[in-house]
N, C-alpha and C. Protein backbone atom coordinates (compact mmCIF):
# COMPACT_ATOMS: atom_id res chain seq x y z
N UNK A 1 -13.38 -6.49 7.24
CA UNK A 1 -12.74 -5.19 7.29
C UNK A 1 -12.90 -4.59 8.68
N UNK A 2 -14.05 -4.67 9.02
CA UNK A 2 -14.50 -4.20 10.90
C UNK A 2 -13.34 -5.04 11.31
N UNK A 3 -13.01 -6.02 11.73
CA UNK A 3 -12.43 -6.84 12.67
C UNK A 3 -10.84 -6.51 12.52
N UNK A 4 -10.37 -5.73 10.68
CA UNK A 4 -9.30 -5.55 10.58
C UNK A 4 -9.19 -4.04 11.44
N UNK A 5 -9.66 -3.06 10.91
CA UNK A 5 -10.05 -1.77 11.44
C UNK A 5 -10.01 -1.40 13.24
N UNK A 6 -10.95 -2.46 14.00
CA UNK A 6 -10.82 -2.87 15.54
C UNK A 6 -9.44 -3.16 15.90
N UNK A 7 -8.20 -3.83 15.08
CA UNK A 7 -7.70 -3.88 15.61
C UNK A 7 -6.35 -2.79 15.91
N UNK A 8 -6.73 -2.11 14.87
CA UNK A 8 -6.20 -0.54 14.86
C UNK A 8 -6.40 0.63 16.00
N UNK A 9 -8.26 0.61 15.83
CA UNK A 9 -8.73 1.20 17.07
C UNK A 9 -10.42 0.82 16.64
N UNK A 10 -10.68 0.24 18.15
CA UNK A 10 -12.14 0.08 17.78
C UNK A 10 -13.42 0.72 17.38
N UNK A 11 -14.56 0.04 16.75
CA UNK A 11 -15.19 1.32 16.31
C UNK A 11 -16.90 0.44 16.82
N UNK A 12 -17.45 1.47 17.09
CA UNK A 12 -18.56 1.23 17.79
C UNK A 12 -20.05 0.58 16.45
N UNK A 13 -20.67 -0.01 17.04
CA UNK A 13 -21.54 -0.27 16.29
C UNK A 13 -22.31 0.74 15.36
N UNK A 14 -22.82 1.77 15.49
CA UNK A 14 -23.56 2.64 15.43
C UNK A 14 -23.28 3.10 13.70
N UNK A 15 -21.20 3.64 14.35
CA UNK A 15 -20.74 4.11 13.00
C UNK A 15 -20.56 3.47 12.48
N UNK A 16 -20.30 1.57 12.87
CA UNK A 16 -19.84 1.15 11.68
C UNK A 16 -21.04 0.61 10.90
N UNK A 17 -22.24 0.59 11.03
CA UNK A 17 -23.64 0.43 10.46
C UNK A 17 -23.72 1.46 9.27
N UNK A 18 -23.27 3.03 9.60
CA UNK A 18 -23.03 4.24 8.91
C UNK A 18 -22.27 4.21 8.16
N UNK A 19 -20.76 3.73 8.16
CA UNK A 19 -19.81 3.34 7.30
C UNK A 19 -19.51 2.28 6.30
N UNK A 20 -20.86 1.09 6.84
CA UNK A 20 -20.31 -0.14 5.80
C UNK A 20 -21.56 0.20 4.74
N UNK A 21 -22.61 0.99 4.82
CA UNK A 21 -23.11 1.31 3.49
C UNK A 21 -22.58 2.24 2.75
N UNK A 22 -21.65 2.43 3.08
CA UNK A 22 -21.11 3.70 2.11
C UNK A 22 -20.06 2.70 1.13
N UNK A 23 -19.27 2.14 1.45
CA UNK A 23 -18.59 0.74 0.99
C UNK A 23 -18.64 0.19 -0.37
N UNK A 24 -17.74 0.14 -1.33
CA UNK A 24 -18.47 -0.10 -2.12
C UNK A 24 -17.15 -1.24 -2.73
N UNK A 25 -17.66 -2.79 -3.05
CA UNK A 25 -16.87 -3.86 -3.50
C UNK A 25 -16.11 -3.31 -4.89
N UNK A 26 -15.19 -3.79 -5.22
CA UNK A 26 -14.41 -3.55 -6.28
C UNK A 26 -13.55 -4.25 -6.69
N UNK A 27 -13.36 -5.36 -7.91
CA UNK A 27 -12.24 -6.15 -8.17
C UNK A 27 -11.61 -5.98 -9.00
N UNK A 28 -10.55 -5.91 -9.20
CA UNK A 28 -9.17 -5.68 -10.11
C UNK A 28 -8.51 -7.15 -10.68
N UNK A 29 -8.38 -7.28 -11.78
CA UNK A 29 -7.96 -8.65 -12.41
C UNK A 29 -6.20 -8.20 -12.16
N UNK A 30 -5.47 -9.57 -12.12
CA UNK A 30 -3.72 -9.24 -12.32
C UNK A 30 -3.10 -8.30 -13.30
N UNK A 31 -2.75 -7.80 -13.01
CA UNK A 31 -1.70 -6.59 -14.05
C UNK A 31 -2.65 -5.38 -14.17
N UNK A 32 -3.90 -5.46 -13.56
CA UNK A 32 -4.57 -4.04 -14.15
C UNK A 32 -4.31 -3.05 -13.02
N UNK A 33 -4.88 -1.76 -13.59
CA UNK A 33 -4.72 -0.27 -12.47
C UNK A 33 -5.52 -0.03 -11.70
N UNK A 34 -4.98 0.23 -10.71
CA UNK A 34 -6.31 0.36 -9.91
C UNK A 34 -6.08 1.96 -9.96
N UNK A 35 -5.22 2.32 -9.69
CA UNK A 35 -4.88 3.79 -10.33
C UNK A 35 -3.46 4.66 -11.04
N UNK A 36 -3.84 5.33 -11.55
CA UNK A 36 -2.34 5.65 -12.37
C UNK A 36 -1.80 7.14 -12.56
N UNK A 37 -0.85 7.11 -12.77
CA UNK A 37 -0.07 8.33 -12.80
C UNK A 37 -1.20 9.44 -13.51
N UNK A 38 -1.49 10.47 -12.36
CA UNK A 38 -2.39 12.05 -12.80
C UNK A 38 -3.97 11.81 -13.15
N UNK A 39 -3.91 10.41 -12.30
CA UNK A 39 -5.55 10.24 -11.77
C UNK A 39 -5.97 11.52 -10.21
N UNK A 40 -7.18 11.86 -10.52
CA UNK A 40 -7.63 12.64 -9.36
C UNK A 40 -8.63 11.65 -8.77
N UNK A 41 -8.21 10.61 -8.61
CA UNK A 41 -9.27 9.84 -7.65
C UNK A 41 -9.77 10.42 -6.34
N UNK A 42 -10.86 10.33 -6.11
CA UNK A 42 -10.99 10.92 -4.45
C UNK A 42 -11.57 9.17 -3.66
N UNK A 43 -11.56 7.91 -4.34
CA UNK A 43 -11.40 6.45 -3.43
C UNK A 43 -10.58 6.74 -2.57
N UNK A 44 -10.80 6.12 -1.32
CA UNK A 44 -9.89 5.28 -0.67
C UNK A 44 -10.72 4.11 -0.65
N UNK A 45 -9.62 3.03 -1.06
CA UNK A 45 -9.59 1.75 -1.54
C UNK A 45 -8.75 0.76 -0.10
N UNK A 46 -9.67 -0.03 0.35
CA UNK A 46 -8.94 -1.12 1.76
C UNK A 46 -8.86 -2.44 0.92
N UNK A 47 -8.04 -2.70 0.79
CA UNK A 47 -7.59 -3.91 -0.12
C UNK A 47 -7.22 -5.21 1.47
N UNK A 48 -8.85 -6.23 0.28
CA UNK A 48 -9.53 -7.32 1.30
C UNK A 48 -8.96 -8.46 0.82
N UNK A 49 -8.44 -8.69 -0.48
CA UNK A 49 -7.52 -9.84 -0.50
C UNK A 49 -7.02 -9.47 -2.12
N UNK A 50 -5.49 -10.14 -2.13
CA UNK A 50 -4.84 -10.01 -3.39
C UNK A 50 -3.45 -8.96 -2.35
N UNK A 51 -2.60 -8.91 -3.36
CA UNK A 51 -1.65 -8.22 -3.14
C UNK A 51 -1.14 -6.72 -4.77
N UNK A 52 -1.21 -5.77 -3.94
CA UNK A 52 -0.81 -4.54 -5.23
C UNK A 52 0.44 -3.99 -5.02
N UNK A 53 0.53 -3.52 -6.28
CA UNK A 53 2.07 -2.25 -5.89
C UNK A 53 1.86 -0.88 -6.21
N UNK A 54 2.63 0.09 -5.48
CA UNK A 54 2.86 1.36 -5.98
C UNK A 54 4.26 1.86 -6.77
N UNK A 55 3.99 2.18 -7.88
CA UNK A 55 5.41 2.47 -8.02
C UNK A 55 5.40 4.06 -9.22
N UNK A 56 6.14 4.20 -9.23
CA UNK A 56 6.82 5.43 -10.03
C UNK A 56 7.07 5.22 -11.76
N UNK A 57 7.15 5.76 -11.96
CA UNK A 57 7.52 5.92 -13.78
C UNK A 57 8.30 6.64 -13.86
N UNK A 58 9.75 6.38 -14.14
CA UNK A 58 10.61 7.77 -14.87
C UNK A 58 10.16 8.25 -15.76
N UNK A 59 10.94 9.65 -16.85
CA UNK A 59 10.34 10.10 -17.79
C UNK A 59 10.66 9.17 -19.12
N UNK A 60 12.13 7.95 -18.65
CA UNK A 60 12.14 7.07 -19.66
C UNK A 60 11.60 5.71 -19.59
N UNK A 61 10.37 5.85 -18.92
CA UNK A 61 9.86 5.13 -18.78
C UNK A 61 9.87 3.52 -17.84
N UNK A 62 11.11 4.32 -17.07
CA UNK A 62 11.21 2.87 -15.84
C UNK A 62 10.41 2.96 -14.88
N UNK A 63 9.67 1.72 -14.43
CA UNK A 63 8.81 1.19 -13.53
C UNK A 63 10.04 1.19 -12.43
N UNK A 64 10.05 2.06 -11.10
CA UNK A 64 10.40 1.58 -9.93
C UNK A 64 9.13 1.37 -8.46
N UNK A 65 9.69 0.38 -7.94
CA UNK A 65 8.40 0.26 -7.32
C UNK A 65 8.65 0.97 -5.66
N UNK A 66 7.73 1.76 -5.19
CA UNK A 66 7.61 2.20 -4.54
C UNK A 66 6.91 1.57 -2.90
N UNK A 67 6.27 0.53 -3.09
CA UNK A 67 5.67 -0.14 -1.50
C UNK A 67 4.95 -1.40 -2.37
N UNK A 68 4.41 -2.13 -1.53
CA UNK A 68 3.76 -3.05 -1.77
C UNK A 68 2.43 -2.89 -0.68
N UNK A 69 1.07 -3.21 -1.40
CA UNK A 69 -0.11 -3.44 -0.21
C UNK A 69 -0.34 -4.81 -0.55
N UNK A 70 -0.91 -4.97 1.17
CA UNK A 70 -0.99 -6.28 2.04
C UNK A 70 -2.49 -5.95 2.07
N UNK A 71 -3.04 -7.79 2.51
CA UNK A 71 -5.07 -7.38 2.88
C UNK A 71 -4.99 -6.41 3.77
N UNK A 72 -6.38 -5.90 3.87
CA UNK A 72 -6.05 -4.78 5.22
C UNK A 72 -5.35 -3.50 4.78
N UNK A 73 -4.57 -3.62 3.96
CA UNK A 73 -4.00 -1.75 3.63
C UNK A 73 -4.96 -1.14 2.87
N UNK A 74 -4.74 0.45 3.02
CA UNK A 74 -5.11 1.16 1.80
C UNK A 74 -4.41 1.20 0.38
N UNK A 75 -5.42 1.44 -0.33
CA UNK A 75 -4.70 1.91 -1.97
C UNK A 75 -5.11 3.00 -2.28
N UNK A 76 -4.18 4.12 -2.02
CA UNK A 76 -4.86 5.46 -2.59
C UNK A 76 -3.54 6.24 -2.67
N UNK A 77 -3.80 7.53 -3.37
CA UNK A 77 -2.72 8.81 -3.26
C UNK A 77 -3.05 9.28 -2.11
N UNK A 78 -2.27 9.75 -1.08
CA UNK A 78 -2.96 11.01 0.21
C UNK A 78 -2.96 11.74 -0.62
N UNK A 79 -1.66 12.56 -1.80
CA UNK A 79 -1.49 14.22 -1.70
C UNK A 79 -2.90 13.87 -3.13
N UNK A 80 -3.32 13.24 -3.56
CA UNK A 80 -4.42 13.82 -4.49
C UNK A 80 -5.64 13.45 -3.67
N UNK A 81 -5.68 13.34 -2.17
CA UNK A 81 -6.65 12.84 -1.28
C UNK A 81 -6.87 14.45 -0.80
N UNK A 82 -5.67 14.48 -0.06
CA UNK A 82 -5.74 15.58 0.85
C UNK A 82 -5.16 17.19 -0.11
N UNK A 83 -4.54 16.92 -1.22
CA UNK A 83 -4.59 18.58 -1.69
C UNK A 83 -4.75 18.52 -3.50
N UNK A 84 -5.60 17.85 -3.28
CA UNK A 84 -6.36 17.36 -4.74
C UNK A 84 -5.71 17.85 -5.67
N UNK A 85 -4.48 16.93 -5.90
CA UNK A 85 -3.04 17.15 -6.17
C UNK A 85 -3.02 15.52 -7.70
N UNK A 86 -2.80 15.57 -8.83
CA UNK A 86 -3.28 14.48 -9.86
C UNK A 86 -1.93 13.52 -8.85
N UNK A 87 -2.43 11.85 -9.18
CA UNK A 87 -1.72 11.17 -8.59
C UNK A 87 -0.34 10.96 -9.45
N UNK A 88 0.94 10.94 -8.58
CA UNK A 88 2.45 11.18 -9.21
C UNK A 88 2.65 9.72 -8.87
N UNK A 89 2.21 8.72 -8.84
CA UNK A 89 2.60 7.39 -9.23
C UNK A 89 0.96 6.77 -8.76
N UNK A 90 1.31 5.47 -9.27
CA UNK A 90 -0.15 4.20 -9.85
C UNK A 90 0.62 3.48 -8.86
N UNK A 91 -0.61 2.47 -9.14
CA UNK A 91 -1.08 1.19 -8.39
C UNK A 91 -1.72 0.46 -9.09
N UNK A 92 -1.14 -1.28 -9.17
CA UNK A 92 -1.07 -1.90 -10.03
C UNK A 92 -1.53 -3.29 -8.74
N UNK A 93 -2.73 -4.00 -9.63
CA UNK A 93 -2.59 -5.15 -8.61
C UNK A 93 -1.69 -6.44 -9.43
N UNK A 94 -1.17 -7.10 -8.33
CA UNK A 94 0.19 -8.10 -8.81
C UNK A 94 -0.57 -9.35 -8.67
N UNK A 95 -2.12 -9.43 -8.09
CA UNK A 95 -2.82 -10.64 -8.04
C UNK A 95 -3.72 -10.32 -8.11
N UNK A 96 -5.06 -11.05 -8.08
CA UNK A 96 -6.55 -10.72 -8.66
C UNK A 96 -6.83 -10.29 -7.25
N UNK A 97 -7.47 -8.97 -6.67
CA UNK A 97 -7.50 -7.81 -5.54
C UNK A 97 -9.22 -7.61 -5.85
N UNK A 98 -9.22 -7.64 -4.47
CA UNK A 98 -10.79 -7.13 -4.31
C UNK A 98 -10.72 -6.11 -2.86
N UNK A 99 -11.12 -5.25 -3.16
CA UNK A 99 -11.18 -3.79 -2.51
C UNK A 99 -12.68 -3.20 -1.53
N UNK A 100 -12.40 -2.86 -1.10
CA UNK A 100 -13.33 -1.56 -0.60
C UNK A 100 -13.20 -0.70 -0.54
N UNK A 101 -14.20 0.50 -1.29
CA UNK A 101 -13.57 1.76 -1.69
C UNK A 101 -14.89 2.61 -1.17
N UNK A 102 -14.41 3.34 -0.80
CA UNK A 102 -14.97 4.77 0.05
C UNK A 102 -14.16 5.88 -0.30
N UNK A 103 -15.67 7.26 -0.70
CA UNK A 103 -15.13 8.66 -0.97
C UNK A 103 -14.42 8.97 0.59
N UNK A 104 -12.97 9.32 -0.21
CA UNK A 104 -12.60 10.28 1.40
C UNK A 104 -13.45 11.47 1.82
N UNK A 105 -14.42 12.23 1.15
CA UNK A 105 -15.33 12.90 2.08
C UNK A 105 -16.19 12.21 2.64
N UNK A 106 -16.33 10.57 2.40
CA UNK A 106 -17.64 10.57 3.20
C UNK A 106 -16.75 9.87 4.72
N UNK A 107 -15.32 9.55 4.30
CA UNK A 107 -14.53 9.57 5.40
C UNK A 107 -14.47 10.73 6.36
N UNK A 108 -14.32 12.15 5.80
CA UNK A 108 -14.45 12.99 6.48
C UNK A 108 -15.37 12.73 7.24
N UNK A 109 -16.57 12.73 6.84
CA UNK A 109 -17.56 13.13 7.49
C UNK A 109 -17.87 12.39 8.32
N UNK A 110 -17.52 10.94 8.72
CA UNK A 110 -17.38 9.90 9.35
C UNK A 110 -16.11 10.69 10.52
N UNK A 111 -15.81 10.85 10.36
CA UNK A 111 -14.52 11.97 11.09
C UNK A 111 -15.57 12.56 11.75
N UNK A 112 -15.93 13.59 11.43
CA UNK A 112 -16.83 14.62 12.32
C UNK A 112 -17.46 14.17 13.01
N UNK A 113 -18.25 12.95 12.48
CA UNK A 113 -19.51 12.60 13.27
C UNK A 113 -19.19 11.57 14.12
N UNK A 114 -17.97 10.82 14.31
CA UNK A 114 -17.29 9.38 15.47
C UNK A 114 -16.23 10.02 15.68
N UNK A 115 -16.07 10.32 16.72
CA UNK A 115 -15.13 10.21 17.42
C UNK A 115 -13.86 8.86 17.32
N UNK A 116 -14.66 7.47 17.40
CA UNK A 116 -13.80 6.47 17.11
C UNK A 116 -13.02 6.34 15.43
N UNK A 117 -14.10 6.98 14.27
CA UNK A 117 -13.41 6.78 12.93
C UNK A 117 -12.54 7.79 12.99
N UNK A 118 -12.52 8.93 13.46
CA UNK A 118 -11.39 10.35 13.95
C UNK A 118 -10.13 9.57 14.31
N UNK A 119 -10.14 8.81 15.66
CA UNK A 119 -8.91 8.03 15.84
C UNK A 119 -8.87 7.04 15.35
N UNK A 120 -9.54 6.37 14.52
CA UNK A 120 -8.89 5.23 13.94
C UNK A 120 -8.23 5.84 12.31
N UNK A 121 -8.61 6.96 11.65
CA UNK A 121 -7.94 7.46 10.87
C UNK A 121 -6.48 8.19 10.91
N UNK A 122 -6.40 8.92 12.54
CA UNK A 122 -5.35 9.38 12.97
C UNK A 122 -4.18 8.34 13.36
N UNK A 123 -4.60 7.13 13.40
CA UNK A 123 -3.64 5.67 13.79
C UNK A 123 -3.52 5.15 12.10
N UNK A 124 -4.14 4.95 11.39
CA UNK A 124 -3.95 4.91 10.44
C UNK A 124 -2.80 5.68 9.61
N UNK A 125 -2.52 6.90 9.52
CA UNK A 125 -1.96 8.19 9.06
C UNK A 125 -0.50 8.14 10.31
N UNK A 126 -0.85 7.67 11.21
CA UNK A 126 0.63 7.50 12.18
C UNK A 126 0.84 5.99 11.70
N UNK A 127 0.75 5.10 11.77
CA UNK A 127 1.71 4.09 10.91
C UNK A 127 1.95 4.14 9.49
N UNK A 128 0.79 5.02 8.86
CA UNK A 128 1.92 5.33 7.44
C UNK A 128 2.76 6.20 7.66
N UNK A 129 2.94 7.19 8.79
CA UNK A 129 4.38 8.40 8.45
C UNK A 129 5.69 7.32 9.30
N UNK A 130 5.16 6.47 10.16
CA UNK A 130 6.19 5.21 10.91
C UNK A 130 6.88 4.82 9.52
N UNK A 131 5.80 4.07 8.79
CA UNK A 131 6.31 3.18 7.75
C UNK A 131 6.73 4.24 6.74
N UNK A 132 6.85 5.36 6.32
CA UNK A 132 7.79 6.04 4.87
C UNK A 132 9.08 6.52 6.06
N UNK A 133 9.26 6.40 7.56
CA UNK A 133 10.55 7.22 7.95
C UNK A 133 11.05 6.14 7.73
N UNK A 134 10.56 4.80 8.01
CA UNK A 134 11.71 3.52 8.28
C UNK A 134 11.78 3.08 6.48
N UNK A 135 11.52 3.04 6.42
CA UNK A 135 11.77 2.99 4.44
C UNK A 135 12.43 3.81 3.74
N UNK A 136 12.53 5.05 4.35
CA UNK A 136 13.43 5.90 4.00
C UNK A 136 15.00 5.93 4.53
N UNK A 137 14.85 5.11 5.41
CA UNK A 137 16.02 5.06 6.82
C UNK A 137 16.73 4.05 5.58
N UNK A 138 15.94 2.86 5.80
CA UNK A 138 16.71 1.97 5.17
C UNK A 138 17.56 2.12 3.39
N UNK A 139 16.76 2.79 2.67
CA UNK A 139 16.94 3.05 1.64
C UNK A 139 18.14 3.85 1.75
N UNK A 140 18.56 4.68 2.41
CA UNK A 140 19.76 5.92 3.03
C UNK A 140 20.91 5.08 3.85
N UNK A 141 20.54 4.07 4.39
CA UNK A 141 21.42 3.72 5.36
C UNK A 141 21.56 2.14 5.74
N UNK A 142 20.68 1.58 5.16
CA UNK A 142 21.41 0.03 4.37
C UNK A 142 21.66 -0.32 3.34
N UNK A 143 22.52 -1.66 3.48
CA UNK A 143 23.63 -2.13 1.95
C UNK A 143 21.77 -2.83 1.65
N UNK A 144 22.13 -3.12 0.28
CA UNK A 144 21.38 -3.55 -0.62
C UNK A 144 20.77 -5.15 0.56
N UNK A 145 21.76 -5.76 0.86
CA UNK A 145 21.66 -7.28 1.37
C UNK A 145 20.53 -7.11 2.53
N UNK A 146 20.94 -5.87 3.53
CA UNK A 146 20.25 -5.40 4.63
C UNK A 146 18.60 -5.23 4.31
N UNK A 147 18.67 -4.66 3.15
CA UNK A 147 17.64 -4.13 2.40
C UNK A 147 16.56 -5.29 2.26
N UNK A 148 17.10 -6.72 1.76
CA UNK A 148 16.75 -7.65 1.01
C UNK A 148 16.20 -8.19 2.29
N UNK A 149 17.17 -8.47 3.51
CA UNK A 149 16.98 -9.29 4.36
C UNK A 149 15.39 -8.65 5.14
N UNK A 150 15.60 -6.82 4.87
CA UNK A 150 14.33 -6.75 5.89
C UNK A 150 12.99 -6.86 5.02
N UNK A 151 13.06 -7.16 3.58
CA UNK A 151 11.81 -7.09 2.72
C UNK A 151 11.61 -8.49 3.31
N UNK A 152 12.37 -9.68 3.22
CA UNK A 152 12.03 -10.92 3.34
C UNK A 152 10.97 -11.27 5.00
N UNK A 153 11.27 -10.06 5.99
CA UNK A 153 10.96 -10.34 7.26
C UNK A 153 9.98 -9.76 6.92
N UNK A 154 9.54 -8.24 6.60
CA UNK A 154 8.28 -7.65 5.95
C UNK A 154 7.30 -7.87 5.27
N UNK A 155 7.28 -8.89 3.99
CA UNK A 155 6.69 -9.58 3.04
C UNK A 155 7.37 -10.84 2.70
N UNK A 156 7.34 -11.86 3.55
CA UNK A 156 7.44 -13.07 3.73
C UNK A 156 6.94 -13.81 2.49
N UNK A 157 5.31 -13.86 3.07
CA UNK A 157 4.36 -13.99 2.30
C UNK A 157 4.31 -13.53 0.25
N UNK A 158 4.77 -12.53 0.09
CA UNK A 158 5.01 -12.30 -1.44
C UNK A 158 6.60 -12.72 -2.40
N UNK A 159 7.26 -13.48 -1.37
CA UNK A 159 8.55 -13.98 -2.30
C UNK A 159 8.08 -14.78 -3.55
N UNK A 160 7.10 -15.87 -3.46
CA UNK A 160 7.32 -16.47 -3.86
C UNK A 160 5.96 -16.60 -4.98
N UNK A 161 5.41 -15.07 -4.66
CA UNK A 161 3.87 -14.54 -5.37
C UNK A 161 4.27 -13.70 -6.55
N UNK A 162 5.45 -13.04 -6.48
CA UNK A 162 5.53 -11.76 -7.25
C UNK A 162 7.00 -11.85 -7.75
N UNK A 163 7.23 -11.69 -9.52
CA UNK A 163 8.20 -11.51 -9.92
C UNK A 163 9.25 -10.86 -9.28
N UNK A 164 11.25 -11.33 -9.68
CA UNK A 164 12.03 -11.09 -8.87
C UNK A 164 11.88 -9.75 -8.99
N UNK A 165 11.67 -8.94 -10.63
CA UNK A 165 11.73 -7.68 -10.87
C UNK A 165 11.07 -6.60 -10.18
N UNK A 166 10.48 -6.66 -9.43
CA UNK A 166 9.53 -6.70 -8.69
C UNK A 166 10.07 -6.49 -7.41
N UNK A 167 11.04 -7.31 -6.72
CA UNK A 167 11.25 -7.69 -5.55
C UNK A 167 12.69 -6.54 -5.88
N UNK A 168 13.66 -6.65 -6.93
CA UNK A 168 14.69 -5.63 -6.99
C UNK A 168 14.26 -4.23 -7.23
N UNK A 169 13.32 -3.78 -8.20
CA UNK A 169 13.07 -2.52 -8.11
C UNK A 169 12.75 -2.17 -6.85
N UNK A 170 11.97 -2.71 -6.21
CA UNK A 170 11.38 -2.16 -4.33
C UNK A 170 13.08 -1.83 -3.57
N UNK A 171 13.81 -2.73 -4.15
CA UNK A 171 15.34 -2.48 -2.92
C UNK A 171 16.06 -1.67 -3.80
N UNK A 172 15.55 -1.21 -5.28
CA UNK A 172 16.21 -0.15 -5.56
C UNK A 172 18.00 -0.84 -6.16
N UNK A 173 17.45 -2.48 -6.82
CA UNK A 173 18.91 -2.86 -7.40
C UNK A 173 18.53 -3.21 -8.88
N UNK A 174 19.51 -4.13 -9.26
CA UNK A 174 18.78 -5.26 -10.58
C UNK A 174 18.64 -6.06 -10.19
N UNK A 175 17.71 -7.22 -10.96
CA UNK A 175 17.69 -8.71 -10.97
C UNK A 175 18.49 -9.58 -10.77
N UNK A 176 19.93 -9.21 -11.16
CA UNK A 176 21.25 -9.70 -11.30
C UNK A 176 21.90 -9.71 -9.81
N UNK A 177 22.04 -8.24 -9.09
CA UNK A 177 22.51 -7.75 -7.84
C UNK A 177 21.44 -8.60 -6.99
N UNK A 178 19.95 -8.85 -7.36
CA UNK A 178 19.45 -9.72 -6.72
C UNK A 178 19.67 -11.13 -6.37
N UNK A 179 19.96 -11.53 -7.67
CA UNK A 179 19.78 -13.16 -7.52
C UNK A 179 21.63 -13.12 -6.81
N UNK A 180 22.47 -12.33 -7.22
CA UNK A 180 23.58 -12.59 -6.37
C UNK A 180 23.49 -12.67 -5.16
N UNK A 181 23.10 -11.83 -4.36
CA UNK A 181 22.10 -11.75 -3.07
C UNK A 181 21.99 -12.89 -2.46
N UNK A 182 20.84 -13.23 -2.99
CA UNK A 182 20.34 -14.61 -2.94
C UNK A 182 21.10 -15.81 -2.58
N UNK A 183 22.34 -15.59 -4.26
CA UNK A 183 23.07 -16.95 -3.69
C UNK A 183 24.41 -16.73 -2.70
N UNK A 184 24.81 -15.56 -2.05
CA UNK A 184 25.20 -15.32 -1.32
C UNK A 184 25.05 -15.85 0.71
N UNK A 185 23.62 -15.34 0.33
CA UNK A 185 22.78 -16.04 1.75
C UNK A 185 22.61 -17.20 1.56
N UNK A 186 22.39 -18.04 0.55
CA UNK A 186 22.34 -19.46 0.61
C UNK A 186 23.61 -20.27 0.70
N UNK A 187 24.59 -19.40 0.56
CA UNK A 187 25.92 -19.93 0.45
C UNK A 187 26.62 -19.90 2.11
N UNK A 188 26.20 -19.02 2.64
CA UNK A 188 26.28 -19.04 4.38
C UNK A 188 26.14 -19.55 5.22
C-alpha cells in the first residue's frame, strides 16, 4: 500500500510508521457488501487485491452500476465521510477483496500532523473529481460503442472477470445492446 500511495505523493517514514498501525486487514468473500445503501460507515477502505463495484438501486429495485474499484483504490462514500450523510449507494465485491480500512478521522488527523498525508489526500480527492468529470463527459456525450470502447481501455483487466451485466449497466445499456456491440467490433 506505501509503494502504491508513493506513487501518488510520497510519504516519509515517520508518518507512515504512524499510519500503518492504524490499518486494519479486512476480507470480503464474492458477492458480499462491503457497504450498502444508508450505511454511516466512517472506513476508508484501500482495496489491496480483488476487484468491487459501486452501484445504485432504483426504488424498483434495479442494480445500476456506478464505477468499478481497481487494487490500490478506495472503497468508501465521501458524502457519508465528509457530511455524515447515510451512504446513497453500496459496494459489492465482484471477487474475493482484501482491504485496508482506516477511520477517516484518524485520516484527519494524519492530515494535521504530515504535511505529506495532507497532499497525498488532496491528490487523491483531485483524481477522483478528474475521474467523475470524465465519466460524466462520456455518459452525456458518447454513443454507447464510444462508451464500451473506453471501458475496454480503462478496465482491460475485468472483461473477462466480471459478468456482461455488469459491464452494460456501467455503460448504462442492456446485455443485448451489449453483445451487439461486441459483434459489431468484431465484425470490422
Amino acid at each position: 500500500m506505501r509503494a502504491a500511495f508513493d506513487l501518488i505523493e510520497p510519504l516519509d517514514d515517520q508518518s507512515w510508521a504512524e499510519a500503518s498501525e492504524l490499518f486494519v486487514l479486512n476480507r470480503y468473500a464474492k458477492k458480499q457488501q462491503i457497504f450498502s445503501i444508508g450505511d454511516e460507515s466512517d472506513q476508508v477502505r484501500f482495496l489491496i487485491s480483488g476487484i468491487a463495484r459501486y452501484y445504485y438501486l432504483s426504488p424498483q429495485g434495479k442494480e445500476r452500476n456506478k464505477s468499478f474499484a481497481k487494487p490500490f483504490g478506495a472503497v468508501t462514500s465521501l458524502p457519508t465521510l465528509i457530511d455524515d450523510r447515510p451512504a446513497t449507494f453500496s459496494a459489492q465485491a465482484l471477487s474475493e477483496c482484501v482491504c485496508l480500512s482506516i477511520n477517516y478521522r484518524q485520516i484527519r488527523k494524519l492530515n494535521d500532523n504530515y504535511h505529506c498525508w495532507a497532499r497525498l489526500c488532496l491528490r487523491i480527492f483531485e483524481k477522483l473529481a478528474l475521474s467523475k468529470d470524465v465519466r460524466i463527459a462520456e455518459l452525456l456525450m458518447c454513443s454507447a460503442t464510444e462508451r464500451y470502447l473506453i471501458f475496454l481501455e480503462e478496465y482491460a483487466q475485468l472483461v473477462e472477470l466480471i459478468p456482461n451485466y455488469h459491464i452494460a449497466s456501467y455503460l448504462g445499456i442492456t446485455e443485448v445492446a451489449l453483445s451487439r456491440i461486441r459483434n459489431k467490433l468484431l465484425s470490422m
